[in-house]
Protein backbone atom coordinates (compact mmCIF):
# COMPACT_ATOMS: atom_id res chain seq x y z
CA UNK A 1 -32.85 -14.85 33.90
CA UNK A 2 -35.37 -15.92 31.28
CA UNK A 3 -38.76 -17.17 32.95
CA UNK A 4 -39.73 -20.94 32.24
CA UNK A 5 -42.83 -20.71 29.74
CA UNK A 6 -45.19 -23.99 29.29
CA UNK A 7 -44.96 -26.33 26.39
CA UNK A 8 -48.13 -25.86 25.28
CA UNK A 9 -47.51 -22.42 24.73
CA UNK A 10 -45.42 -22.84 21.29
CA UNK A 11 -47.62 -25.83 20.07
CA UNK A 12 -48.71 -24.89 16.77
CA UNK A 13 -51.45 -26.94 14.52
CA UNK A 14 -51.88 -26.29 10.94
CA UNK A 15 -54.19 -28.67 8.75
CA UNK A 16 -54.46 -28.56 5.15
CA UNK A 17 -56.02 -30.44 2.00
CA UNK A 18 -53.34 -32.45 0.09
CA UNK A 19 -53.70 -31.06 -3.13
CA UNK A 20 -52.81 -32.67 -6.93
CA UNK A 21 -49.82 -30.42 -7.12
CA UNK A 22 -48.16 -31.58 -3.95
CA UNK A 23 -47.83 -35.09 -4.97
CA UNK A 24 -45.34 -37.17 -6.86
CA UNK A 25 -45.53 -39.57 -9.66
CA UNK A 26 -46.47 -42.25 -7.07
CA UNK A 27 -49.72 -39.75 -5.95
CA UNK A 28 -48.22 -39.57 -2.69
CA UNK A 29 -47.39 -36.04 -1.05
CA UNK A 30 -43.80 -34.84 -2.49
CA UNK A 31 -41.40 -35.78 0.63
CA UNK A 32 -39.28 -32.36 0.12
CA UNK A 33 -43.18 -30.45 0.73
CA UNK A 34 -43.54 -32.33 3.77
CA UNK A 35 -40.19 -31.00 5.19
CA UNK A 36 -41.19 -27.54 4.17
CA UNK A 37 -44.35 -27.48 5.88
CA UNK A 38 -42.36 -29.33 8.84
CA UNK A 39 -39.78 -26.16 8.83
CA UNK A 40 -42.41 -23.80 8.77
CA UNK A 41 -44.32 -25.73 11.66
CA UNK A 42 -41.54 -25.75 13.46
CA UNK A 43 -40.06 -21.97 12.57
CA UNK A 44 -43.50 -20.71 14.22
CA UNK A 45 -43.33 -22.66 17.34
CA UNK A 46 -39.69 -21.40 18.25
CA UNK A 47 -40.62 -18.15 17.68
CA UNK A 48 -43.35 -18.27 19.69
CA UNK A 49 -41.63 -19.68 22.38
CA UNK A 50 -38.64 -17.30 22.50
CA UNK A 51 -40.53 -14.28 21.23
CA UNK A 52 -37.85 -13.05 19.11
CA UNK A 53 -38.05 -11.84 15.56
CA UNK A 54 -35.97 -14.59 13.97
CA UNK A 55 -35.26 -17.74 14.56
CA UNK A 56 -33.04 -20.09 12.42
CA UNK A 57 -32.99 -23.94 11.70
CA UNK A 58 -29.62 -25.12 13.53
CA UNK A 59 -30.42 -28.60 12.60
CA UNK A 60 -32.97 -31.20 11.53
CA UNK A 61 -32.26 -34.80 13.21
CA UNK A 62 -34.18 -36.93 10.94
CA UNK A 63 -37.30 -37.04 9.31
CA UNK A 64 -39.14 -40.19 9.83
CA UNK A 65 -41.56 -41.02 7.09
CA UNK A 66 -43.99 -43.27 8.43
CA UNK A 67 -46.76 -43.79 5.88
CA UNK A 68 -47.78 -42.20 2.57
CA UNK A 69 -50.14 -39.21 2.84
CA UNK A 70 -52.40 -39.45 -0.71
CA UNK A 71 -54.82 -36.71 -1.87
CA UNK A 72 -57.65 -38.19 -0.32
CA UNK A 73 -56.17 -37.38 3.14
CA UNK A 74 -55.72 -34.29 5.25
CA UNK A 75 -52.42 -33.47 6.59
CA UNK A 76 -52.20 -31.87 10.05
CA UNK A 77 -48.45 -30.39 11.03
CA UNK A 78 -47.89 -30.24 14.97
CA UNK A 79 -45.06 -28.54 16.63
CA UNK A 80 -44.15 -27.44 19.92
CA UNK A 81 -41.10 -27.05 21.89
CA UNK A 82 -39.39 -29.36 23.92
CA UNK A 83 -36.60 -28.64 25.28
CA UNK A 84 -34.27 -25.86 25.60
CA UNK A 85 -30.31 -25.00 25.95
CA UNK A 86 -29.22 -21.30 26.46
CA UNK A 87 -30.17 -19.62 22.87
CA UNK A 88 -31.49 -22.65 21.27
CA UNK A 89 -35.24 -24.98 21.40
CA UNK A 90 -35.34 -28.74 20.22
CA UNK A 91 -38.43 -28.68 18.35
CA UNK A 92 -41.28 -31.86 17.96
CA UNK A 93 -42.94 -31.92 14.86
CA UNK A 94 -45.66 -34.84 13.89
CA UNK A 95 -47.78 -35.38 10.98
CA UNK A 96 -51.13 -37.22 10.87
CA UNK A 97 -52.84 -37.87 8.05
CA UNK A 98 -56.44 -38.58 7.76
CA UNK A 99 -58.55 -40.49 5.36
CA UNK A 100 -61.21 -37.60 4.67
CA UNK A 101 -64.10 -40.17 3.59
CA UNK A 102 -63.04 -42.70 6.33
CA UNK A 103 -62.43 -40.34 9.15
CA UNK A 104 -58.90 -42.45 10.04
CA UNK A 105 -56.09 -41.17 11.18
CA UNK A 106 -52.44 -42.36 11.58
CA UNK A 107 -49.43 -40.70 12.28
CA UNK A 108 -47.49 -40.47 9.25
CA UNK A 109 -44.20 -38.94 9.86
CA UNK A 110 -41.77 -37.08 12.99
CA UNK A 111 -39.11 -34.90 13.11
CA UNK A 112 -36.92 -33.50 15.99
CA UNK A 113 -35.55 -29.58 14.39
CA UNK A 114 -33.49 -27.39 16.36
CA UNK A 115 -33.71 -23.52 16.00
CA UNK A 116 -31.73 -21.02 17.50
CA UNK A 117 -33.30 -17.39 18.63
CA UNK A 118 -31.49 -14.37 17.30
CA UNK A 119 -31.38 -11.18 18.40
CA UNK A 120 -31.38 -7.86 15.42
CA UNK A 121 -27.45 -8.51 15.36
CA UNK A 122 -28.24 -11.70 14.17
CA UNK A 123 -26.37 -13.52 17.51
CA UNK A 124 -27.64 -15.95 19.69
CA UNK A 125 -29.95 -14.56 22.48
CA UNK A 126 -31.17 -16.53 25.59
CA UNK A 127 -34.39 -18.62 25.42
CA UNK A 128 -37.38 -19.29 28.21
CA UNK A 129 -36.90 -23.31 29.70
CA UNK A 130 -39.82 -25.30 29.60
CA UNK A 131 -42.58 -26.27 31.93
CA UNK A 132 -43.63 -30.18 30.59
CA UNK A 133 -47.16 -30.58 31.55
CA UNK A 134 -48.42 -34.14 29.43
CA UNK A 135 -47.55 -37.25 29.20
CA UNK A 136 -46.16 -36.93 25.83
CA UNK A 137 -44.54 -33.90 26.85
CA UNK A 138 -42.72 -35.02 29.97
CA UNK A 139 -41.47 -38.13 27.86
CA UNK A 140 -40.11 -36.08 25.57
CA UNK A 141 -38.51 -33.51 27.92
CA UNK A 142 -37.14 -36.23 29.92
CA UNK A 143 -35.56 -37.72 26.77
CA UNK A 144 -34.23 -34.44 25.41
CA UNK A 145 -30.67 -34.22 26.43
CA UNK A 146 -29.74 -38.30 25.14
CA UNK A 147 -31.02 -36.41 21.58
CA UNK A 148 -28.68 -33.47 22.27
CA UNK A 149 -25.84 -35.73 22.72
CA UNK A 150 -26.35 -37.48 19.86
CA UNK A 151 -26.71 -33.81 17.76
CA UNK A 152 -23.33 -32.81 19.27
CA UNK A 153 -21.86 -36.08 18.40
CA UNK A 154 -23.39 -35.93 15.05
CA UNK A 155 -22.31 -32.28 14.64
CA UNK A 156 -18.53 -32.96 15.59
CA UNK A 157 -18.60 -36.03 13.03
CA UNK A 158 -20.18 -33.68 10.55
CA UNK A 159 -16.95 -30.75 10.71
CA UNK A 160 -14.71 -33.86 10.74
CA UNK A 161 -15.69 -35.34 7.57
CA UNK A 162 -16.39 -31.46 6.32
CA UNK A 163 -12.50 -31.68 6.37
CA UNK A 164 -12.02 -34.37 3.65
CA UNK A 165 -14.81 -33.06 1.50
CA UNK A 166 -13.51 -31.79 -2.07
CA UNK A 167 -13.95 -28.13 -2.89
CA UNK A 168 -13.29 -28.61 -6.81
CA UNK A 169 -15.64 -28.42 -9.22
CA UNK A 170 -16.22 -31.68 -11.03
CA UNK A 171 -15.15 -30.88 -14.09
CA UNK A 172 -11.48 -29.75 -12.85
């Protein structure tokens, strides 16, 4: 059996300057650098958590963008695990931006990933539960498995229509 390890174990925090080449033509950070930073977050903190060499993104439930991040903010990524099946960890990312001259901060986007560990045979391995300990992170826990649900449901829909997608090539 795989010992329980806390959630504050996998957090990871990783702040950065918003810089002229990460925004758009709206000088706003590029959406699709957000969600790599998010991945890479969130790639840490299951890794962490399970302690295995490589973990993959199974799935990323939605990316909620919740205000613009400009160049005069900061962005800081946060990440930790949440919850856990047998080989694979729901992952909480947030984003909050802060105004550098103003010292505000807001929370400007979430995302919910889900990773699974791998072992050097690239299969599924077994991961540690989780020991909740704050408030955010007993809400979360506790709210876990009515997102897993949805992923499954999401996931079966997904194959479904996967079935009526066209393999041609447009021009045939």
């Amino acid at each position: 059996m795989v010992e329980k390890r806390r959630v504050s174990e996998s957090r990871i925090v990783n702040t950065d300057q918003v810089l002229i080449s990460d925004l758009n033509n709206y000088n706003t950070l590029f959406g699709g650098v957000l969600m790599k930073r998010l991945d890479g977050c969130a790639t840490l903190s299951a890794r962490r958590h399970s302690r295995v060499k490589e973990c993959v993104t199974a799935s990323t439930d939605s990316i909620d963008f919740l205000c613009p991040i400009t160049q005069e903010d900061s962005v800081c990524f946060e990440s930790f695990v949440t919850y856990t099946g047998r080989s694979s960890m729901e992952i909480f990312c947030k984003v909050i931006a802060e105004d550098m001259i103003t010292g505000y901060r807001r929370i400007a986007a979430t995302a919910f990933l889900t990773f699974v560990a791998l072992d050097e045979n690239k299969k599924p391995v077994p991961v540690p539960g989780v020991i909740p300990e704050s408030e955010e992170e007993k809400y979360l826990f506790n709210t876990a498995p009515r997102r897993a649900e949805h992923r499954k449901q999401r996931r079966q829909h997904s194959k479904e229509l996967a079935e009526f997608i066209t393999l041609k090539k447009p021009w045939e």
